[in-house]
C-alpha atoms as a PDB file:
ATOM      1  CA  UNK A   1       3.904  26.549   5.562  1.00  0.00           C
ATOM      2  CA  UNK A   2       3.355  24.971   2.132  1.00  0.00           C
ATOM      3  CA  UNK A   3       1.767  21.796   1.220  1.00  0.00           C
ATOM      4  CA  UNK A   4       2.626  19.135   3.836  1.00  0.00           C
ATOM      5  CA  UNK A   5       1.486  15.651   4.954  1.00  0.00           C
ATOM      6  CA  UNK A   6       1.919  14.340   9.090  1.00  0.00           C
ATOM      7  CA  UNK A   7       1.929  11.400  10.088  1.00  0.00           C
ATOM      8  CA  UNK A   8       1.586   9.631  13.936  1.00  0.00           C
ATOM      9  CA  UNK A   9       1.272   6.004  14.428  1.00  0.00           C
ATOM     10  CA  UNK A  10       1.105   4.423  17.672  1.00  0.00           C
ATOM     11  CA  UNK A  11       1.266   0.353  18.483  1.00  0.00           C
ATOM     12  CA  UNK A  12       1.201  -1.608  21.276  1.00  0.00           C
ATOM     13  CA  UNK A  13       1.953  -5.188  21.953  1.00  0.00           C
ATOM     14  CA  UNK A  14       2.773  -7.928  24.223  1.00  0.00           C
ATOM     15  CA  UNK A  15       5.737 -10.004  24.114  1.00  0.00           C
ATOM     16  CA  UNK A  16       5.665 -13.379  25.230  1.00  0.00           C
ATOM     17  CA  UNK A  17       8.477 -14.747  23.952  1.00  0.00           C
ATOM     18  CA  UNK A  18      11.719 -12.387  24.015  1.00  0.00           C
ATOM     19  CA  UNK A  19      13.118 -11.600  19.995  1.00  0.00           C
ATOM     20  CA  UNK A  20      13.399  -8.890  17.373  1.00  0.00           C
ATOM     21  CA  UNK A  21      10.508  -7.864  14.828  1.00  0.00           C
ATOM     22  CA  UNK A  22      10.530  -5.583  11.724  1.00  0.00           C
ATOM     23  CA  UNK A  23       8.524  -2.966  11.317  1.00  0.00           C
ATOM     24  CA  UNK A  24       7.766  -1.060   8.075  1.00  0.00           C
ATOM     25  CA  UNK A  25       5.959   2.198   9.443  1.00  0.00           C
ATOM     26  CA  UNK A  26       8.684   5.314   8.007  1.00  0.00           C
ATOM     27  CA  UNK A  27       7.755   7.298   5.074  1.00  0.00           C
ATOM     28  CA  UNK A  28       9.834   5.885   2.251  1.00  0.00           C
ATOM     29  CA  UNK A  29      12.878   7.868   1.575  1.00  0.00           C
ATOM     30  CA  UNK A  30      12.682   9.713   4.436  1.00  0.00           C
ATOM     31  CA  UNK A  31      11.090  12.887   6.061  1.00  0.00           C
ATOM     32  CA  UNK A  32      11.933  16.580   6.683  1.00  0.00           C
ATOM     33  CA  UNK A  33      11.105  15.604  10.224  1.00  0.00           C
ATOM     34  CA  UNK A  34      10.576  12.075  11.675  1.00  0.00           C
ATOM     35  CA  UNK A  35      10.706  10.373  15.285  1.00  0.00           C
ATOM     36  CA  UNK A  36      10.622   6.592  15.673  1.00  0.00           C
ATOM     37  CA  UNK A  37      10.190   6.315  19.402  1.00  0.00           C
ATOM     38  CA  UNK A  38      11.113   3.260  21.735  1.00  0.00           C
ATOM     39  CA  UNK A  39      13.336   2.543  24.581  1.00  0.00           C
ATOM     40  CA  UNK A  40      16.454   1.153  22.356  1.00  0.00           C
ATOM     41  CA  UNK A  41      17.258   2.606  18.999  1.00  0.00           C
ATOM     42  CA  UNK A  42      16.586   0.594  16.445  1.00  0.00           C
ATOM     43  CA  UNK A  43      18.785  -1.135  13.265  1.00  0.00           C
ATOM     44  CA  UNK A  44      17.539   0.614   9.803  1.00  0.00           C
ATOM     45  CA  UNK A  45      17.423  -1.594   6.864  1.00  0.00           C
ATOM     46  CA  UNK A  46      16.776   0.234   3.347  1.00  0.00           C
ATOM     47  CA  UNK A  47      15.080  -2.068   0.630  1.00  0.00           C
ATOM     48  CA  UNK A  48      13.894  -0.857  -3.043  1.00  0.00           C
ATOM     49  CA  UNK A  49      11.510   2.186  -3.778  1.00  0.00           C
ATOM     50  CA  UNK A  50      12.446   4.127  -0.577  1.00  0.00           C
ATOM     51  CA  UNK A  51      11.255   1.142   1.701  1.00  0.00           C
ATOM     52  CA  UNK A  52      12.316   1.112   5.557  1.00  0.00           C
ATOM     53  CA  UNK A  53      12.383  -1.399   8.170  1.00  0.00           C
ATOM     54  CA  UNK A  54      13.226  -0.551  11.922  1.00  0.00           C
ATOM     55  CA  UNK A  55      14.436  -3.437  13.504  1.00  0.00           C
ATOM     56  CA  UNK A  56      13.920  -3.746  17.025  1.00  0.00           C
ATOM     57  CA  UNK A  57      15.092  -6.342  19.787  1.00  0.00           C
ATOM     58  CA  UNK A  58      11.742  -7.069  21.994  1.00  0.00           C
ATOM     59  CA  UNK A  59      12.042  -8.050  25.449  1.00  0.00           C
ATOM     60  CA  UNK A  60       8.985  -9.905  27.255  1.00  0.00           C
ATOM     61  CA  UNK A  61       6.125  -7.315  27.975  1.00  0.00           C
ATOM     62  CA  UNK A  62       3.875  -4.984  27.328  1.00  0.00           C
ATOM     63  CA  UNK A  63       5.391  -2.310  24.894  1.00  0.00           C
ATOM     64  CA  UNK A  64       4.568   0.675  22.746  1.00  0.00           C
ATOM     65  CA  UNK A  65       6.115   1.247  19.222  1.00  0.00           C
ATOM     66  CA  UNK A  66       5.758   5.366  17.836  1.00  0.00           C
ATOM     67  CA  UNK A  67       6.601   7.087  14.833  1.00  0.00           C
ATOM     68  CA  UNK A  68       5.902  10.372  13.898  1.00  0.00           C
ATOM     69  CA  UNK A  69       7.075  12.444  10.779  1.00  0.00           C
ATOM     70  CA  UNK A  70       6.325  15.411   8.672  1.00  0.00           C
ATOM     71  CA  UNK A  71       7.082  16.264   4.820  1.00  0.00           C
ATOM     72  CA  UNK A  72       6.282  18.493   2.418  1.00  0.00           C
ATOM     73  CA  UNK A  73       3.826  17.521  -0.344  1.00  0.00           C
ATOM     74  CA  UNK A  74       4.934  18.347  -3.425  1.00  0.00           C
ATOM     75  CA  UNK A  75       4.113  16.757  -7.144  1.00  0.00           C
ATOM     76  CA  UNK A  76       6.193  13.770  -7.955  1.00  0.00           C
ATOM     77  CA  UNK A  77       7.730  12.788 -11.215  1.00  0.00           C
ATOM     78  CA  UNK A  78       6.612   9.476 -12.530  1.00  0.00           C
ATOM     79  CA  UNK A  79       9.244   6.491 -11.443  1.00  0.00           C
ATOM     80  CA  UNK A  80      10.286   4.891 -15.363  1.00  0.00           C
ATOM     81  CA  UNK A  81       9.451   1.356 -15.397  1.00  0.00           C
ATOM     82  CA  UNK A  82      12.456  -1.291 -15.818  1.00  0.00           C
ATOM     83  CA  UNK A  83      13.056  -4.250 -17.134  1.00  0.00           C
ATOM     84  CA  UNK A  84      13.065  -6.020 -13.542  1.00  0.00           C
ATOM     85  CA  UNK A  85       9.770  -3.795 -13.011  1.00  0.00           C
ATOM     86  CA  UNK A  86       8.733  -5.611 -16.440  1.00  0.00           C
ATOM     87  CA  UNK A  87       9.260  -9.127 -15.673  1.00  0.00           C
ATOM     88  CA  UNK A  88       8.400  -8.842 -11.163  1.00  0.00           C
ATOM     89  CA  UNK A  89       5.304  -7.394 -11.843  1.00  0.00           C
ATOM     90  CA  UNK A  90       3.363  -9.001 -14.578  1.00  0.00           C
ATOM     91  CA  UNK A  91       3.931 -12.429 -12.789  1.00  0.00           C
ATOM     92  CA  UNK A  92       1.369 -14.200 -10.683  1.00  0.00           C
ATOM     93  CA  UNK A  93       1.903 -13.546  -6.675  1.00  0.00           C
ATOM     94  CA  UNK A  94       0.665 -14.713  -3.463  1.00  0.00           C
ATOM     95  CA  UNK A  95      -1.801 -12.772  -3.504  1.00  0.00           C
ATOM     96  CA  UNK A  96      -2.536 -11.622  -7.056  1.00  0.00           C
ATOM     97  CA  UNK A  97      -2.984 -15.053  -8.738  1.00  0.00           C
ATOM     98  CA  UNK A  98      -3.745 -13.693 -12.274  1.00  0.00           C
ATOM     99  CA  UNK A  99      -2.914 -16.935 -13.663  1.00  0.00           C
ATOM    100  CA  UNK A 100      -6.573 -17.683 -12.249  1.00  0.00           C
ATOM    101  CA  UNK A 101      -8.298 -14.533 -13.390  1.00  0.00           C
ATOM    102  CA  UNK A 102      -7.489 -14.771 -17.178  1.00  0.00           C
ATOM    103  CA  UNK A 103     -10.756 -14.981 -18.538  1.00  0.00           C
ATOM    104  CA  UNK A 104     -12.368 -12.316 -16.916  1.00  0.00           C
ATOM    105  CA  UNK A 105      -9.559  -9.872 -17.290  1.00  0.00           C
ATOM    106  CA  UNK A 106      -9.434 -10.951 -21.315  1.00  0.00           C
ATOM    107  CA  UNK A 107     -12.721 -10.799 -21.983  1.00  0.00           C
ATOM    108  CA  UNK A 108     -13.629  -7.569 -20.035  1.00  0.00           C
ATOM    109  CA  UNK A 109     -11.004  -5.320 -20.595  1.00  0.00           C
ATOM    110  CA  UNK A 110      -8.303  -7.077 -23.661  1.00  0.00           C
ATOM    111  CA  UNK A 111      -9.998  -5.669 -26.279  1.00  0.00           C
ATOM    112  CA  UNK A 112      -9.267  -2.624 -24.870  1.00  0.00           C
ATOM    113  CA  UNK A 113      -7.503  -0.252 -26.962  1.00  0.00           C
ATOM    114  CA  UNK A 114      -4.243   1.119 -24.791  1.00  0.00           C
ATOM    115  CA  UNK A 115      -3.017   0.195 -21.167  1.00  0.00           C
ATOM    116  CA  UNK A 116      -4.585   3.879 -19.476  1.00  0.00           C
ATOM    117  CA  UNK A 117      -8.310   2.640 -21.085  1.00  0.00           C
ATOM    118  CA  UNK A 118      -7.388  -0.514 -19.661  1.00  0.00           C
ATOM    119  CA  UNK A 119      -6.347   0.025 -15.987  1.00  0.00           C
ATOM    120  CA  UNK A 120      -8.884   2.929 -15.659  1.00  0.00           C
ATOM    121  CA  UNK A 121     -12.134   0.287 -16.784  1.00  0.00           C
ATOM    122  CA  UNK A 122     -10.105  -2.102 -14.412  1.00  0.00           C
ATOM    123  CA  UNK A 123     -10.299   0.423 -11.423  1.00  0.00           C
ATOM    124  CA  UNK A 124     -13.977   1.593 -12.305  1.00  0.00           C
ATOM    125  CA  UNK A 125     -15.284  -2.755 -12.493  1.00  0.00           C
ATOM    126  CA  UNK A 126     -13.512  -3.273  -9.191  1.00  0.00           C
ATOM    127  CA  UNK A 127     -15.038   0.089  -7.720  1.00  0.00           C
ATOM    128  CA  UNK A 128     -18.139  -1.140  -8.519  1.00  0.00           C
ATOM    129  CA  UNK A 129     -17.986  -4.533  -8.096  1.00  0.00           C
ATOM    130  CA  UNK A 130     -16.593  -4.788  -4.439  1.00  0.00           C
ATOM    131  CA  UNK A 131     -18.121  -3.069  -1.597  1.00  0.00           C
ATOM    132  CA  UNK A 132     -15.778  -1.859   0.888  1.00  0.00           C
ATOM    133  CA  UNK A 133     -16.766  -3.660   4.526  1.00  0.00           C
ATOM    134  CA  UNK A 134     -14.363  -2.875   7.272  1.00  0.00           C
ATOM    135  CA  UNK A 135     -13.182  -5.654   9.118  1.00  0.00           C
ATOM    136  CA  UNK A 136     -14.404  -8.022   5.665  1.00  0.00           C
ATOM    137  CA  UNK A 137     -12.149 -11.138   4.406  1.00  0.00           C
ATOM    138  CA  UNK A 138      -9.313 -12.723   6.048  1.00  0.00           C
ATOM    139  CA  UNK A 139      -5.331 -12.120   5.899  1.00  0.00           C
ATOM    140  CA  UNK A 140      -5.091 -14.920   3.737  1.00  0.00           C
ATOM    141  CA  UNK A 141      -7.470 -13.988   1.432  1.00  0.00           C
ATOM    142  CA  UNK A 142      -6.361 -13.137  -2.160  1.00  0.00           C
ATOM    143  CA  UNK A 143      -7.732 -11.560  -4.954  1.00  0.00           C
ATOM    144  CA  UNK A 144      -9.899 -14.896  -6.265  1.00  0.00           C
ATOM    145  CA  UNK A 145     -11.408 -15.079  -2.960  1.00  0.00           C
ATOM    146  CA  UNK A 146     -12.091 -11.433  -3.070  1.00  0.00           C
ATOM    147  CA  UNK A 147     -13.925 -11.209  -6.365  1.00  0.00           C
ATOM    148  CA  UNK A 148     -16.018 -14.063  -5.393  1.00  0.00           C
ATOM    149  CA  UNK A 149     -16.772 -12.375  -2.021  1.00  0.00           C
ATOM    150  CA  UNK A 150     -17.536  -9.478  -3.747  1.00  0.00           C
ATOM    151  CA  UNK A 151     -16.311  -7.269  -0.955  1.00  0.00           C
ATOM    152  CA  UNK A 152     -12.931  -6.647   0.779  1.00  0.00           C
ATOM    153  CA  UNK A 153     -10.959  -3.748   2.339  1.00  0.00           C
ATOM    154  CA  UNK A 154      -8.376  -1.647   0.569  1.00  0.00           C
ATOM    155  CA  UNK A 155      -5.657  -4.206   0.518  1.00  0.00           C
ATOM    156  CA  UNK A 156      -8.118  -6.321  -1.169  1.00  0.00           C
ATOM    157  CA  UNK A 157      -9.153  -3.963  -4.055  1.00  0.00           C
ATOM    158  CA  UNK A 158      -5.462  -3.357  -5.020  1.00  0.00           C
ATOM    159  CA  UNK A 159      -5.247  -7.057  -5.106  1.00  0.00           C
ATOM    160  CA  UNK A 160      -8.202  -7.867  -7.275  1.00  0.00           C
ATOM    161  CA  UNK A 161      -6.601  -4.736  -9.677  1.00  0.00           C
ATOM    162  CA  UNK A 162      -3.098  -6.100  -9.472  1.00  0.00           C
ATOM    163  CA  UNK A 163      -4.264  -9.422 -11.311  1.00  0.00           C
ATOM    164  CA  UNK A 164      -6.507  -7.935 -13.696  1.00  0.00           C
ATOM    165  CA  UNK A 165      -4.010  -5.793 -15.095  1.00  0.00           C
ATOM    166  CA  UNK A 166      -1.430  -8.658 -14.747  1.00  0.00           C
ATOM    167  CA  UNK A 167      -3.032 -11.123 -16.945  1.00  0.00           C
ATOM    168  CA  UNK A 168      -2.803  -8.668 -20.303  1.00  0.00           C
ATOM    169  CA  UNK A 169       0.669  -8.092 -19.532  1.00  0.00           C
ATOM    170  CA  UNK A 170       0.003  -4.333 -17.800  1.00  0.00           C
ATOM    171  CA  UNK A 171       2.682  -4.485 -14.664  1.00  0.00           C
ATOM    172  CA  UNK A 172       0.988  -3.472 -11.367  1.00  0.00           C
ATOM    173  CA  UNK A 173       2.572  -3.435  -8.145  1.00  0.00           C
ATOM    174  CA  UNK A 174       1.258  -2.983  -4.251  1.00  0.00           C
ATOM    175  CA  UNK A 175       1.854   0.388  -2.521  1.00  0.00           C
ATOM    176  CA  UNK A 176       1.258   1.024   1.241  1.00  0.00           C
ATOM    177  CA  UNK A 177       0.646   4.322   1.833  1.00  0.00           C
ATOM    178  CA  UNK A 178      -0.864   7.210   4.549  1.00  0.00           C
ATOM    179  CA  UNK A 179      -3.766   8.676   3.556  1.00  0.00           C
ATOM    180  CA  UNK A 180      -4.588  12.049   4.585  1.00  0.00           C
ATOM    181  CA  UNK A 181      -8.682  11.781   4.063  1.00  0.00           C
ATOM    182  CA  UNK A 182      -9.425   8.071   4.751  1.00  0.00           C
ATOM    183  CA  UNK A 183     -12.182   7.155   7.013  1.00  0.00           C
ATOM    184  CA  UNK A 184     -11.928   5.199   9.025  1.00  0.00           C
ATOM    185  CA  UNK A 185      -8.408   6.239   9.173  1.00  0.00           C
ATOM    186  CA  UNK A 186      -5.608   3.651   9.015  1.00  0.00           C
ATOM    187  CA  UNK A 187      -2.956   2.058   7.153  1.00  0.00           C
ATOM    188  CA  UNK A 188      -4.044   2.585   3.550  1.00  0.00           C
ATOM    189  CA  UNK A 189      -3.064   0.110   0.554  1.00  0.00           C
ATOM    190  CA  UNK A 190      -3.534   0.918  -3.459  1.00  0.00           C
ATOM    191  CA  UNK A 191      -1.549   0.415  -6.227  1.00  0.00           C
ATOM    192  CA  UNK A 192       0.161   1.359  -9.537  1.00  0.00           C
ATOM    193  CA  UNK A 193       0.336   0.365 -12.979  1.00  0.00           C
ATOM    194  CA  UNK A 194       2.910   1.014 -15.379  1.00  0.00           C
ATOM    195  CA  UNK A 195       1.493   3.729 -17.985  1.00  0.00           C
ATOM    196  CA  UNK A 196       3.640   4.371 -21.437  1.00  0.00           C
ATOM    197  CA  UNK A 197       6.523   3.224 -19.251  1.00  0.00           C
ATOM    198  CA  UNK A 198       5.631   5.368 -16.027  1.00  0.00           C
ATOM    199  CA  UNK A 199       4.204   4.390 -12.500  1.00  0.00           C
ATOM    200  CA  UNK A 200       1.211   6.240 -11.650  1.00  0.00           C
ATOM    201  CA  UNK A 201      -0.780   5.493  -9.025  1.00  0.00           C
ATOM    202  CA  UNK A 202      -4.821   4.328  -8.835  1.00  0.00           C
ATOM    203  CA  UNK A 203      -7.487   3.570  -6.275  1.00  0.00           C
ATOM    204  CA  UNK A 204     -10.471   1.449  -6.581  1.00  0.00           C
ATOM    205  CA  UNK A 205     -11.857   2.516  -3.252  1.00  0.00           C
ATOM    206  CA  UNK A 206     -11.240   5.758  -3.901  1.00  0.00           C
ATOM    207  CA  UNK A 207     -11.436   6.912  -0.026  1.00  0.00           C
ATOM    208  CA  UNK A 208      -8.657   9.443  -0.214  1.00  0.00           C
ATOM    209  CA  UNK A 209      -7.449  11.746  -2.571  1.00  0.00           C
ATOM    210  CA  UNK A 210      -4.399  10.534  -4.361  1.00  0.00           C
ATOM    211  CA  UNK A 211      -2.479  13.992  -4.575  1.00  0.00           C
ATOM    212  CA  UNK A 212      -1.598  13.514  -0.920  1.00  0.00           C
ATOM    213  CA  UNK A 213      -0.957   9.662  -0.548  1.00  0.00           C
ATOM    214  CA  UNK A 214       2.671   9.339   0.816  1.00  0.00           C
ATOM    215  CA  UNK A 215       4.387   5.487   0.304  1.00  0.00           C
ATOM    216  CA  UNK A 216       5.677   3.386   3.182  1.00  0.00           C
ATOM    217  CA  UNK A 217       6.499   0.564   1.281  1.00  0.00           C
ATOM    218  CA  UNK A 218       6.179  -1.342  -2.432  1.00  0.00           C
ATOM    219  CA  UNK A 219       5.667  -4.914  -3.175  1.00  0.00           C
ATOM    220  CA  UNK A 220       4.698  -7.371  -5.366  1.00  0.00           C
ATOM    221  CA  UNK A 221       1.683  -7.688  -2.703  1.00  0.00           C
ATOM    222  CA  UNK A 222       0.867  -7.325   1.360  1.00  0.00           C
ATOM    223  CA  UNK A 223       3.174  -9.934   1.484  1.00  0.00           C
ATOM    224  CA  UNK A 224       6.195  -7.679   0.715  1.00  0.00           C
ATOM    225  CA  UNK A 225       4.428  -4.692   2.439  1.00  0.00           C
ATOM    226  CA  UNK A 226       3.452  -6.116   6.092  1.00  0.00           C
ATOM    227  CA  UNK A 227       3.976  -2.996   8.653  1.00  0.00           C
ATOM    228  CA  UNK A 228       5.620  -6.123  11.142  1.00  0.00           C
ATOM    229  CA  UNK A 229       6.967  -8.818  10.729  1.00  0.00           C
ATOM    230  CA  UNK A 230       8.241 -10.686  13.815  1.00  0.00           C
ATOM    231  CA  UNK A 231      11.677 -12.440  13.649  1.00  0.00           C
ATOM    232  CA  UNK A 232      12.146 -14.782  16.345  1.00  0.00           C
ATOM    233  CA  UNK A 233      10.099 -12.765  18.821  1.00  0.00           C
ATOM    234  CA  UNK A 234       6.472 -13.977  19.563  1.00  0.00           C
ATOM    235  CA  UNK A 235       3.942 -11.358  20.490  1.00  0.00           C
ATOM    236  CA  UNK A 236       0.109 -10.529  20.908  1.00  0.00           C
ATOM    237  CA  UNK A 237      -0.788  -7.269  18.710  1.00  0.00           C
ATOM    238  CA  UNK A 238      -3.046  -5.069  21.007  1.00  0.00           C
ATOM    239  CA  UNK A 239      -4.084  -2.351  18.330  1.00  0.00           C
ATOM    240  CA  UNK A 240      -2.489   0.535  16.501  1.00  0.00           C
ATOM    241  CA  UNK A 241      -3.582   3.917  15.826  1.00  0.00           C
ATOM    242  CA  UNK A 242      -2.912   5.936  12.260  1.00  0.00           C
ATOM    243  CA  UNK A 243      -3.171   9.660  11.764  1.00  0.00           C
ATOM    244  CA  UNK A 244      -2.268  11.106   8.802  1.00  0.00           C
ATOM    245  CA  UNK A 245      -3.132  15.112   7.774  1.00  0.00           C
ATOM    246  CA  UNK A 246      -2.842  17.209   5.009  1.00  0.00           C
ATOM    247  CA  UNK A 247      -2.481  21.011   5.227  1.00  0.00           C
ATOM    248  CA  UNK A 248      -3.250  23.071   4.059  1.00  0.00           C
ATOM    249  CA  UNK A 249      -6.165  21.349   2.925  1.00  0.00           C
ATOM    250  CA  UNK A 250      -6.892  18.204   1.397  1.00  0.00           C
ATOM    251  CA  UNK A 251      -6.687  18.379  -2.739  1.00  0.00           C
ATOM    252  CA  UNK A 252      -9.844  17.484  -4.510  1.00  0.00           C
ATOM    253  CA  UNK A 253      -8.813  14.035  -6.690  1.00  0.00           C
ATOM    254  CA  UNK A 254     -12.356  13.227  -9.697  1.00  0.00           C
ATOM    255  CA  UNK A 255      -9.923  10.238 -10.770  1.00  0.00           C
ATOM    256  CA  UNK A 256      -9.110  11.456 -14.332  1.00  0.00           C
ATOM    257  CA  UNK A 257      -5.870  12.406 -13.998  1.00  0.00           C
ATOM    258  CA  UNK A 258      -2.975  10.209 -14.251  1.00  0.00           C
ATOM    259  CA  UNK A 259      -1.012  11.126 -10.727  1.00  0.00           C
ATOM    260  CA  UNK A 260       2.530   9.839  -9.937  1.00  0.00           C
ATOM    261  CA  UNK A 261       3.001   8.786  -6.307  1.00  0.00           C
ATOM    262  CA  UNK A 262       6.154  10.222  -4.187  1.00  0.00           C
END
C-alpha cells in the first residue's frame, strides 16, 4: 500500500432535549473508504472547499457518534486564490480581529519585502511567542486575547496568524485538519495564506508534519469550522477520541517548503 492517512473518531453525548445537530468530522471531498456510524443515516450537506456536515436527528439519551475513513496521501496542487478568496479573507472575523492588531503586524513584519518573507516571520514570531498549554484559553477567546495571554492551543495560533497576515492585506483562512503525528492527538487546526496567488498551508505549533495533514473543513475561523453544532437539540458533550495515522511512515516537514494542503 502507498502513502495513506486513517482516520477514527469516536463521540459520545447526552441528549436532554430531543433535536438534530451538525457535525463536521468527514475528510473533505471524500475518502477511498469512509464509515460514519449511528443508528439512523444521516442527511449530507456539502459546503465550499470539500466541507461536510452529517446531519443527524438526536433522540433523548446517551449516544455515540463514529466515523472512520481511509485515503491515500498523495501531493496536492495548490488551490488558486479568487477574488471572493481576496475580499473573505483579508477582512476582520470573529475571531481574527486584525482591525485590532495593526500596529504590531505593520511594524513587525510590513516592511517586509514579499508575502512568503512575510507569513513565514509571521509563523516563526507566533511560534515563539505563544507556548502551546493544553487545555489553555477559553472558546471565546480570540486572537487579541491570545497574544496577550501569550499562550493558546492550536486553534489559537492559527488565529493570532490569521490577523497578522490580515492586516497587510495577505488573505489567510482557518483549516481543520487530522494530523497524523500530533501529541496529544486530537482535532488539529492551522491555516493558509495565499502565496503568489496559491493556498499553501503553515503551522505555528508545528506539532505535525504538514505533508500528511488531511482538511475537514475551511473557514474564515473556528467559527465556520466547529466539528458540532447543535440545531434545536440540547446535549451534554461527554468526550471524543481522534486517531489519525500515516503509513507508511510519517514524512519529515523542517518548515521551508511551501506545501499545498489536499
Amino acid at each position: 500500500m502507498g502513502p495513506h492517512v486513517q482516520v477514527d473518531v469516536e463521540m459520545s453525548f447526552r441528549v436532554t432535549k430531543p433535536g438534530p445537530a451538525a457535525f463536521v468530522v468527514a475528510l473533505a471531498g471524500g475518502a477511498e473508504q469512509e464509515e460514519f456510524a449511528y443508528p439512523a443515516p444521516p442527511r449530507q450537506v456539502a459546503f465550499e472547499h470539500g466541507t461536510r456536515a452529517q446531519i443527524l436527528d438526536l433522540p433523548l439519551g446517551e449516544h455515540v457518534v463514529r466515523y472512520r475513513a481511509e485515503r491515500a496521501l498523495r501531493p496536492a496542487e495548490a488551490e488558486p486564490v479568487t477574488m471572493d478568496d481576496l475580499v473573505r479573507y483579508t477582512r476582520p472575523s470573529r475571531y481574527c480581529p486584525s482591525d485590532r492588531m495593526g500596529g504590531l503586524a505593520l511594524s513587525r513584519f510590513g516592511h517586509l519585502p514579499d508575502a512568503r518573507t512575510q507569513v513565514e516571520a509571521i509563523v516563526r514570531h507566533v511560534g515563539e511567542h505563544l507556548s502551546y498549554v493544553v487545555g489553555s484559553g477559553s472558546p471565546t477567546d480570540d486572537a487579541v486575547d491570545t497574544y496577550l495571554a501569550g499562550e493558546g492551543v492550536c486553534r489559537d495560533f492559527a488565529h493570532v496568524c490569521i490577523s497578522l497576515c490580515r492586516v497587510i492585506d495577505i488573505p489567510a483562512r482557518f483549516t481543520a485538519v487530522y494530523a497524523p503525528g500530533l501529541s496529544p492527538m486530537d482535532f488539529h487546526a492551522v491555516f493558509e495564506a495565499a502565496i503568489d496567488g496559491r493556498w499553501y498551508v503553515f503551522d505555528a505549533t508545528g506539532l505535525a508534519p504538514r505533508q500528511s495533514l488531511s482538511r475537514i473543513a475551511t473557514g474564515r475561523d473556528a467559527t465556520d469550522t466547529a466539528f458540532l453544532s447543535t440545531l434545536g437539540c440540547e446535549l451534554d458533550f461527554l468526550g471524543n477520541a481522534v486517531l489519525a495515522t500515516a503509513g507508511p511512515s510519517l514524512p519529515e516537514d523542517d518548515g521551508s517548503e511551501l506545501i499545498a494542503l489536499a
